[in-house]
Protein backbone atom coordinates (compact mmCIF):
# COMPACT_ATOMS: atom_id res chain seq x y z
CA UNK A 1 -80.14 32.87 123.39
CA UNK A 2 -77.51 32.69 121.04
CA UNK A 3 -76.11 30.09 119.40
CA UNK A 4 -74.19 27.34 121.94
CA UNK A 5 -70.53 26.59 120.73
CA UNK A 6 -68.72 23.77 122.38
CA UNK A 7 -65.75 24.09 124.67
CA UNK A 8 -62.53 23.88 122.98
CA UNK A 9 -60.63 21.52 123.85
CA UNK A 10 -57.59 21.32 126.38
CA UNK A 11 -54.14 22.05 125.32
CA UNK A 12 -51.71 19.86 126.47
CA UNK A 13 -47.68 19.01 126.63
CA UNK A 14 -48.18 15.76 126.67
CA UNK A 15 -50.26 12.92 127.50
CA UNK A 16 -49.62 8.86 128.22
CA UNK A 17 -52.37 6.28 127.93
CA UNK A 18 -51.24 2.29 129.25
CA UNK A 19 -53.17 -0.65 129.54
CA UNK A 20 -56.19 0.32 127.93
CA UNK A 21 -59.06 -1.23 125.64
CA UNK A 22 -61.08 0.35 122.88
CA UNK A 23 -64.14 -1.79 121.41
CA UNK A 24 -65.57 -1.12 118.17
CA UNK A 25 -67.73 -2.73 115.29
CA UNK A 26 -66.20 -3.08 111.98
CA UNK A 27 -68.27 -1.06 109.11
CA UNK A 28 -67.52 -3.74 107.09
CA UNK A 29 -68.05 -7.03 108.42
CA UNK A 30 -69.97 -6.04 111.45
CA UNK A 31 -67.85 -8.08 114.11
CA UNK A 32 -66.98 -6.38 117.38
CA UNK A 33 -63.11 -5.50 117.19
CA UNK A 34 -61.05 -4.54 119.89
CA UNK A 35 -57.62 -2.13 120.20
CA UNK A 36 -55.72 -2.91 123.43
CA UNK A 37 -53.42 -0.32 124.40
CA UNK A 38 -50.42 -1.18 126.00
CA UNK A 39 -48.71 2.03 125.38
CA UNK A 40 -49.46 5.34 124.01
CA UNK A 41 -47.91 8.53 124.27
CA UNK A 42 -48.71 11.98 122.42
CA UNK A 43 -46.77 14.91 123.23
CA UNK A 44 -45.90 18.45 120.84
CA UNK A 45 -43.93 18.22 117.95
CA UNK A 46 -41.10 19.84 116.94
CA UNK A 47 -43.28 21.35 114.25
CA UNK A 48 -45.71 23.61 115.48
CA UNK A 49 -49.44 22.90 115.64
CA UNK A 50 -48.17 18.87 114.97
CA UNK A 51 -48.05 16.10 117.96
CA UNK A 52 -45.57 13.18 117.78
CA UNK A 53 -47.61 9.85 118.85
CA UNK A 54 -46.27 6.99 119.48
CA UNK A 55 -48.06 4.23 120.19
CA UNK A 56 -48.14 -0.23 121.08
CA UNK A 57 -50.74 -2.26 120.98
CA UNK A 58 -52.57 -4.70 119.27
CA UNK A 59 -55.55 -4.94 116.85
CA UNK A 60 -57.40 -8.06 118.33
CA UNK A 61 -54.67 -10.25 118.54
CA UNK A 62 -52.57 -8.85 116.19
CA UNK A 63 -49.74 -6.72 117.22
CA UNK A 64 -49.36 -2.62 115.96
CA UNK A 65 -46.70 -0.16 116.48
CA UNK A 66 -47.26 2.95 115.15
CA UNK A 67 -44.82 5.88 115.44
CA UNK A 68 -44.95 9.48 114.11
CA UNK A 69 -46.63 12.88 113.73
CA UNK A 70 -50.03 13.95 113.44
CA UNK A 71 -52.13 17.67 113.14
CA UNK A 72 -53.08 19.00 116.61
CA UNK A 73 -55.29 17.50 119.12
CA UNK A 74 -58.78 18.97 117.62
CA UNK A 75 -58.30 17.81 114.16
CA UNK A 76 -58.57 14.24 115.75
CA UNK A 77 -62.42 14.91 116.41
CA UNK A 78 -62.93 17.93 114.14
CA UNK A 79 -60.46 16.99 111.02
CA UNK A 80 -58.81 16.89 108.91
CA UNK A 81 -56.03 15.09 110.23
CA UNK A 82 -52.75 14.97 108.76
CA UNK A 83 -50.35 11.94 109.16
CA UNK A 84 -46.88 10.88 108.71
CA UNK A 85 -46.25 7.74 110.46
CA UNK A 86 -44.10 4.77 110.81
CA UNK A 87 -44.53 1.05 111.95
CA UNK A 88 -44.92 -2.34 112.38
CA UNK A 89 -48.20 -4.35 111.81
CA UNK A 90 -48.52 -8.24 112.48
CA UNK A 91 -44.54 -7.96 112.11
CA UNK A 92 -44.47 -6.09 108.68
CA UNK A 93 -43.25 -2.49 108.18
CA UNK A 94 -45.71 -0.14 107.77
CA UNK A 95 -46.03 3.82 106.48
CA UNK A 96 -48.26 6.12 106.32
CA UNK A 97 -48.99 9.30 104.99
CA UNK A 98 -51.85 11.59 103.82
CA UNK A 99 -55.13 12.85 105.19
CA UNK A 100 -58.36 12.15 106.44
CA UNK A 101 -60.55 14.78 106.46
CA UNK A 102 -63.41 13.43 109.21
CA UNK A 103 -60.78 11.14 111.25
CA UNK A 104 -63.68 9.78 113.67
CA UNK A 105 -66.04 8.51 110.52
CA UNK A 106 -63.03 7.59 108.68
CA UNK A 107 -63.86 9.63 105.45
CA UNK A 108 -62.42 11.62 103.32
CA UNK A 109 -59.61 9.40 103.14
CA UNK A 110 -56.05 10.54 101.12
CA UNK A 111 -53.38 8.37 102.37
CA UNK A 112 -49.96 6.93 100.39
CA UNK A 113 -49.78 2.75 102.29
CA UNK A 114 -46.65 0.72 102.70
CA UNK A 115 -46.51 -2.43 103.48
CA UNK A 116 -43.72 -5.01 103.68
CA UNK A 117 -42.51 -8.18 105.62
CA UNK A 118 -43.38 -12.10 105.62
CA UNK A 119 -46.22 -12.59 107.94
CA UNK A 120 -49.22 -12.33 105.61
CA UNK A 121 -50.56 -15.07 107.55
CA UNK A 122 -51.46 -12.84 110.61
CA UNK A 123 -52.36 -9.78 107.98
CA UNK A 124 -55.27 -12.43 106.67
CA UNK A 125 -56.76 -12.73 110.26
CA UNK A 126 -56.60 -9.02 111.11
CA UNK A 127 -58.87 -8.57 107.77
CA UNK A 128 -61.16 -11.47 109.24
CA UNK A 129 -60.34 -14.32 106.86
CA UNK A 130 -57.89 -17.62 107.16
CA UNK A 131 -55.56 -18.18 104.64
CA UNK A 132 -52.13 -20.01 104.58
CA UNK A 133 -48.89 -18.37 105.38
CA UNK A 134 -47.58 -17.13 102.35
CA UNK A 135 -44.49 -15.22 100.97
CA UNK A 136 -42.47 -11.88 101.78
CA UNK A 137 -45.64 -9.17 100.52
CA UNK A 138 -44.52 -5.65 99.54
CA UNK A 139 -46.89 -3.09 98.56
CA UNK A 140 -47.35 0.21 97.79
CA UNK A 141 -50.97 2.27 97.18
CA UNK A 142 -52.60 5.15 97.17
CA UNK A 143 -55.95 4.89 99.21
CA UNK A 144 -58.87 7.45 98.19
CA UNK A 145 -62.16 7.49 99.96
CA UNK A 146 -65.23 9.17 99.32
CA UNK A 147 -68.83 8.55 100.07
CA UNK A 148 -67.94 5.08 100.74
CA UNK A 149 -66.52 4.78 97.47
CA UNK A 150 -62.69 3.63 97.96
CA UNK A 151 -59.80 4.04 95.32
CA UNK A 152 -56.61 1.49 95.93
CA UNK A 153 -54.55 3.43 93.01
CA UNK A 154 -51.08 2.88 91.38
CA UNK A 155 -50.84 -0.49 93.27
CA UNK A 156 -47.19 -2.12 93.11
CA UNK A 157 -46.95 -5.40 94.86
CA UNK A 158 -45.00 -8.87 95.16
CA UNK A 159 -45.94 -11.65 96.95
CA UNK A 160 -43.17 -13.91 96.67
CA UNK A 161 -41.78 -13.95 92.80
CA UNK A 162 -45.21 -12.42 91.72
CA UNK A 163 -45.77 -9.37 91.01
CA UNK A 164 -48.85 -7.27 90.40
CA UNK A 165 -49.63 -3.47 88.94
CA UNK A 166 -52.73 -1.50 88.55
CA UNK A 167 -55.63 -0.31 90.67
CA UNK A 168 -58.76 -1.79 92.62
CA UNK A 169 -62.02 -0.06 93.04
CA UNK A 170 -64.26 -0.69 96.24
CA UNK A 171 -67.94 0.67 96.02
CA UNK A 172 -69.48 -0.04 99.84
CA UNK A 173 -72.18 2.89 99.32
CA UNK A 174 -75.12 0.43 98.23
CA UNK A 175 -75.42 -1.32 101.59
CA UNK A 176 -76.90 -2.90 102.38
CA UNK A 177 -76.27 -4.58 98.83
CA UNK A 178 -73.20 -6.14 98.07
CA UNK A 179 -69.85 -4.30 97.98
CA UNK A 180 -68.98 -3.89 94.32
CA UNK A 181 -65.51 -4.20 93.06
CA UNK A 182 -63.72 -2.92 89.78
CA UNK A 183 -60.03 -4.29 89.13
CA UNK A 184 -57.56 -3.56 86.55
CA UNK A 185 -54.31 -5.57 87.24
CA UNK A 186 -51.57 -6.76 85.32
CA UNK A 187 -48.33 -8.79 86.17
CA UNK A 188 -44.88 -9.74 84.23
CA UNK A 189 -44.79 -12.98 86.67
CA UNK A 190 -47.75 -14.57 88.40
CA UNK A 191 -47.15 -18.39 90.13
CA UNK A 192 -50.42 -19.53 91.65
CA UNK A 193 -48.25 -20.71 94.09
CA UNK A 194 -47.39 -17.61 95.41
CA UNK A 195 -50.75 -17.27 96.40
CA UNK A 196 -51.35 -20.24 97.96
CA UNK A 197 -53.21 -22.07 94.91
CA UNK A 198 -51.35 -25.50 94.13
CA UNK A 199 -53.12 -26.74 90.81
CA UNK A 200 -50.84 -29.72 90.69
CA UNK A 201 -52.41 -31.29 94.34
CA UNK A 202 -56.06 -31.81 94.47
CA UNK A 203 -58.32 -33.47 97.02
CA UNK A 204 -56.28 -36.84 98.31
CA UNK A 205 -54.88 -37.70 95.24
CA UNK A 206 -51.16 -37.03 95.23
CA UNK A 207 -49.76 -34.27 93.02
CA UNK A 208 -50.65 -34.85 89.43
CA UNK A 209 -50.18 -32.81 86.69
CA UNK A 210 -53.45 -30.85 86.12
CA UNK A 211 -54.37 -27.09 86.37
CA UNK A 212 -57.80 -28.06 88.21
CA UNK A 213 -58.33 -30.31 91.07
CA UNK A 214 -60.96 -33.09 91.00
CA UNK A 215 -62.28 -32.09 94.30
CA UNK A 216 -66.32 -30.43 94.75
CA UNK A 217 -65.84 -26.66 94.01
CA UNK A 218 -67.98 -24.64 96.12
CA UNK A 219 -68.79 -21.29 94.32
CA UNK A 220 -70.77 -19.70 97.19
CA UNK A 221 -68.80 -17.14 97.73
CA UNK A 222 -69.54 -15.37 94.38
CA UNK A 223 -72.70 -14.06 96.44
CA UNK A 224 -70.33 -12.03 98.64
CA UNK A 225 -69.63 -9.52 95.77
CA UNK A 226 -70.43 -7.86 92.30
CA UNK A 227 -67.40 -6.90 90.39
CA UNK A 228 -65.51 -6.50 86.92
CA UNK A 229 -62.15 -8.01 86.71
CA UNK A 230 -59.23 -7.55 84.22
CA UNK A 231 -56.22 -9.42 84.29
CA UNK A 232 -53.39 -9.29 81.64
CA UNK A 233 -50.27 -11.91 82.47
CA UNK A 234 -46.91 -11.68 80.31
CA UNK A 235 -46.21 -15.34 82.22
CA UNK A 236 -48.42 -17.28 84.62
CA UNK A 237 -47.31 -20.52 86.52
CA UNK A 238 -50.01 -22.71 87.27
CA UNK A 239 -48.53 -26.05 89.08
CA UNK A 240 -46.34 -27.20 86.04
CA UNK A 241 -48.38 -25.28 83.16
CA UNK A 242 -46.70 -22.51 82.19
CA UNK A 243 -49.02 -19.59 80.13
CA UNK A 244 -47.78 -16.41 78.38
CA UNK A 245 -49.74 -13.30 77.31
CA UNK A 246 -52.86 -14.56 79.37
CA UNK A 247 -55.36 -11.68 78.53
CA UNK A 248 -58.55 -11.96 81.04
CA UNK A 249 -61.77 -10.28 81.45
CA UNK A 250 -64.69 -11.13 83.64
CA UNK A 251 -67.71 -9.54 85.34
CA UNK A 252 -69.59 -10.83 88.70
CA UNK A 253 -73.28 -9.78 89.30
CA UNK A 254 -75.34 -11.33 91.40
CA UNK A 255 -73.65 -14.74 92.04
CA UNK A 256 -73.08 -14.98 88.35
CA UNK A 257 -69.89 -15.00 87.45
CA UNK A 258 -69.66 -14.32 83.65
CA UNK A 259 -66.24 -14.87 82.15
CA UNK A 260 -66.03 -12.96 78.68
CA UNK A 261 -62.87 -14.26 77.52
CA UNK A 262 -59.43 -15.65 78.87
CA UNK A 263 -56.57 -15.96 76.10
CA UNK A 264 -53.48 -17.27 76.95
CA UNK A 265 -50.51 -19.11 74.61
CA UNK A 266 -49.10 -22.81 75.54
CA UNK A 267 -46.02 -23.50 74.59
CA UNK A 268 -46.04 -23.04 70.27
CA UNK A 269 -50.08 -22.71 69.99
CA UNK A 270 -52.79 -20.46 72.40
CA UNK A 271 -55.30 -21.89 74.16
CA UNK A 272 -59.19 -19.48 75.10
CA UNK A 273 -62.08 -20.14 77.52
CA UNK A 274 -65.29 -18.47 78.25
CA UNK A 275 -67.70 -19.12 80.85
CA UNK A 276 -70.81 -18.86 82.93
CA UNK A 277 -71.16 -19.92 86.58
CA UNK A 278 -74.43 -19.02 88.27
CA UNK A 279 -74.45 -19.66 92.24
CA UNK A 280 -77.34 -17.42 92.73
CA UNK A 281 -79.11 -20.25 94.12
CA UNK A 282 -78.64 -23.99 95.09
CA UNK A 283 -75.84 -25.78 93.81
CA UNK A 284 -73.63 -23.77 90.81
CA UNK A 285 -74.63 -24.44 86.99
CA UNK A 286 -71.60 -23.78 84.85
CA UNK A 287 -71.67 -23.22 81.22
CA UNK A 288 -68.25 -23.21 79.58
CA UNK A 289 -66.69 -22.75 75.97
CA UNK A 290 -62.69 -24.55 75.35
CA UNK A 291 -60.73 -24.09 72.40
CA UNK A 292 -57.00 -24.68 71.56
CA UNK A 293 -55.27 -24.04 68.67
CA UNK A 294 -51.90 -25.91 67.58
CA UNK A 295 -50.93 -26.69 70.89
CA UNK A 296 -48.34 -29.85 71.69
CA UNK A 297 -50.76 -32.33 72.84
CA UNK A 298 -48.59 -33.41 75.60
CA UNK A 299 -48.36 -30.66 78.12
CA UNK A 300 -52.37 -29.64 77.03
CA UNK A 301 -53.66 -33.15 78.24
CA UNK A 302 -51.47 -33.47 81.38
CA UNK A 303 -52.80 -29.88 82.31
CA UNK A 304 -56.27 -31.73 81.68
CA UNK A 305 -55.53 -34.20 83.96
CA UNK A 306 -55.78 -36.86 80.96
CA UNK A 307 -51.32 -37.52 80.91
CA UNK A 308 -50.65 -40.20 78.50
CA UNK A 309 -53.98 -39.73 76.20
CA UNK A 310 -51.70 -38.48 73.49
CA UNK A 311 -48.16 -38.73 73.48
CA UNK A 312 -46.79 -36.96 70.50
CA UNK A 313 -48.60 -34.19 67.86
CA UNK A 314 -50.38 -31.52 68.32
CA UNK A 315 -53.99 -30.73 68.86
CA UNK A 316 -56.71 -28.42 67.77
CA UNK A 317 -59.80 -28.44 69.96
CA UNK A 318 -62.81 -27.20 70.54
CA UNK A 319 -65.46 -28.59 73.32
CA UNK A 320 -68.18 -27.15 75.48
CA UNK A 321 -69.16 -28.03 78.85
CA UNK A 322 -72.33 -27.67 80.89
């Protein structure tokens, strides 16, 4: 017998789907997801060997319109697929563009992302995780994928009056070790507030004038990860400290969070920190290193959380912390 070959598959006009559901468990986090269907609708394009789709749903409870063209029928099973599409996701714009070359595995990925609007609260839940609503987000990426290695390149975002630039590495190909991830950002404006961090307001205590609040920090989290982070800020807004030229660099292996150096100035003088913070196990140790240099002693102990300790000069300092 000779080899079998399978049978090819149907051509067709055009075909309508309604009031279906698709169940599926996310590679990442493992959770059963579901796609409901309320409309779908793939006929030829105007292009040949292209279909136009159009298609509304919902991604769990989070609603998605897509509309736009895609390769032929076959390269939806077979790849690659090719895809130029236009929508609206948790009631943000959205575009897409690019390839995949093995659609039903999802790798292979090449694909330019657009995303913009003001409901990042519903964005947060469709990625599984709970965070306040936030600012209008805008965003544009290029998304690479291979071997479970992603590539979030040329990133250009705001969230609110913060901006961000860079790129954002994702290693998932060690599982079932941690994901890995390798940043590079920088920013010309970053307010804390922007993303939902209010230094200012911490525990019940009403808002006081420090960059860290007084509540129990719980640093288990840094088990969820391994990572190298770089961060360079022309001006970041923390509550009512303002710091210029922050310079930042820190890796994460582990649960250990080792920061090698942040640099920053306040107001006249410049402030540094480096630190350890182990949550491998139990409750976190953290080792820390604090030095400023010339800085108005006024705005350094309010951001301390010790306002009226000093109330003129200025202050050179050094202290460690374990």
């Amino acid at each position: 017998n000779g080899p079998s070959t399978g049978a090819p598959l149907p051509e067709l006009d055009a075909a309508s789907i309604e009031n279906s559901r698709i169940r599926f468990k996310d590679g990442i986090t493992g959770k059963l997801r579901t796609i409901a269907v309320d409309r779908l609708t793939v006929q030829t394009a105007d292009t040949h060997g292209m279909l136009a789709v159009d298609f509304d749903g919902r991604v769990d409870d989070v609603p998605l319109t897509v509309k736009g063209v895609t390769s032929g029928l076959t390269s939806f099973v077979q790849g690659p697929l090719s895809i130029d599409a236009t929508g609206q996701i948790a009631g943000n714009d959205l575009g897409i563009k690019g390839e995949i070359v093995q659609p039903a595995a999802l790798e292979g990925i090449t694909l330019e992302l657009y995303l913009a609007g003001s409901s990042t609260d519903q964005l947060a839940s469709l990625a599984g995780v709970t965070a306040p609503k936030l600012g209008a987000i805008q965003l544009r990426t290029k998304l690479t994928e291979e071997g479970g290695k992603y590539l979030f390149d040329e990133i250009a975002a705001k969230l609110g009056g913060s901006d961000l630039t860079g790129k954002v590495a994702l290693d998932r190909s060690q599982v079932p070790q941690p994901p890995s991830i390798d940043a590079a950002l920088a920013s010309s404006h970053l307010d804390l507030a922007d993303f939902g961090v209010h230094p200012d307001v911490g525990g019940n205590s009403v808002a006081s004038n420090r960059v860290f609040s007084p509540a129990p920090w719980d640093f288990s989290d840094l088990r969820l990860m391994d990572g190298h982070f770089r961060l360079n800020v022309q001006q970041l807004v923390a509550g009512k400290t303002v710091l210029d030229n922050l310079v930042g660099e820190a890796g994460l292996q582990a649960g250990v969070l080792k920061i090698t150096s942040v640099t920053a100035n306040l107001g006249d003088g410049s402030v540094g920190l480096a630190a350890n913070v182990d949550a491998a196990e139990g409750p976190a140790s953290i080792q820390a290193r604090f030095r400023a240099n010339n800085v108005d002693g006024v705005p350094l102990m309010e951001a301390m959380g010790l306002g009226g300790a000093v109330t003129a000069g200025r202050i050179n300092l050094e202290a460690q912390l374990e």
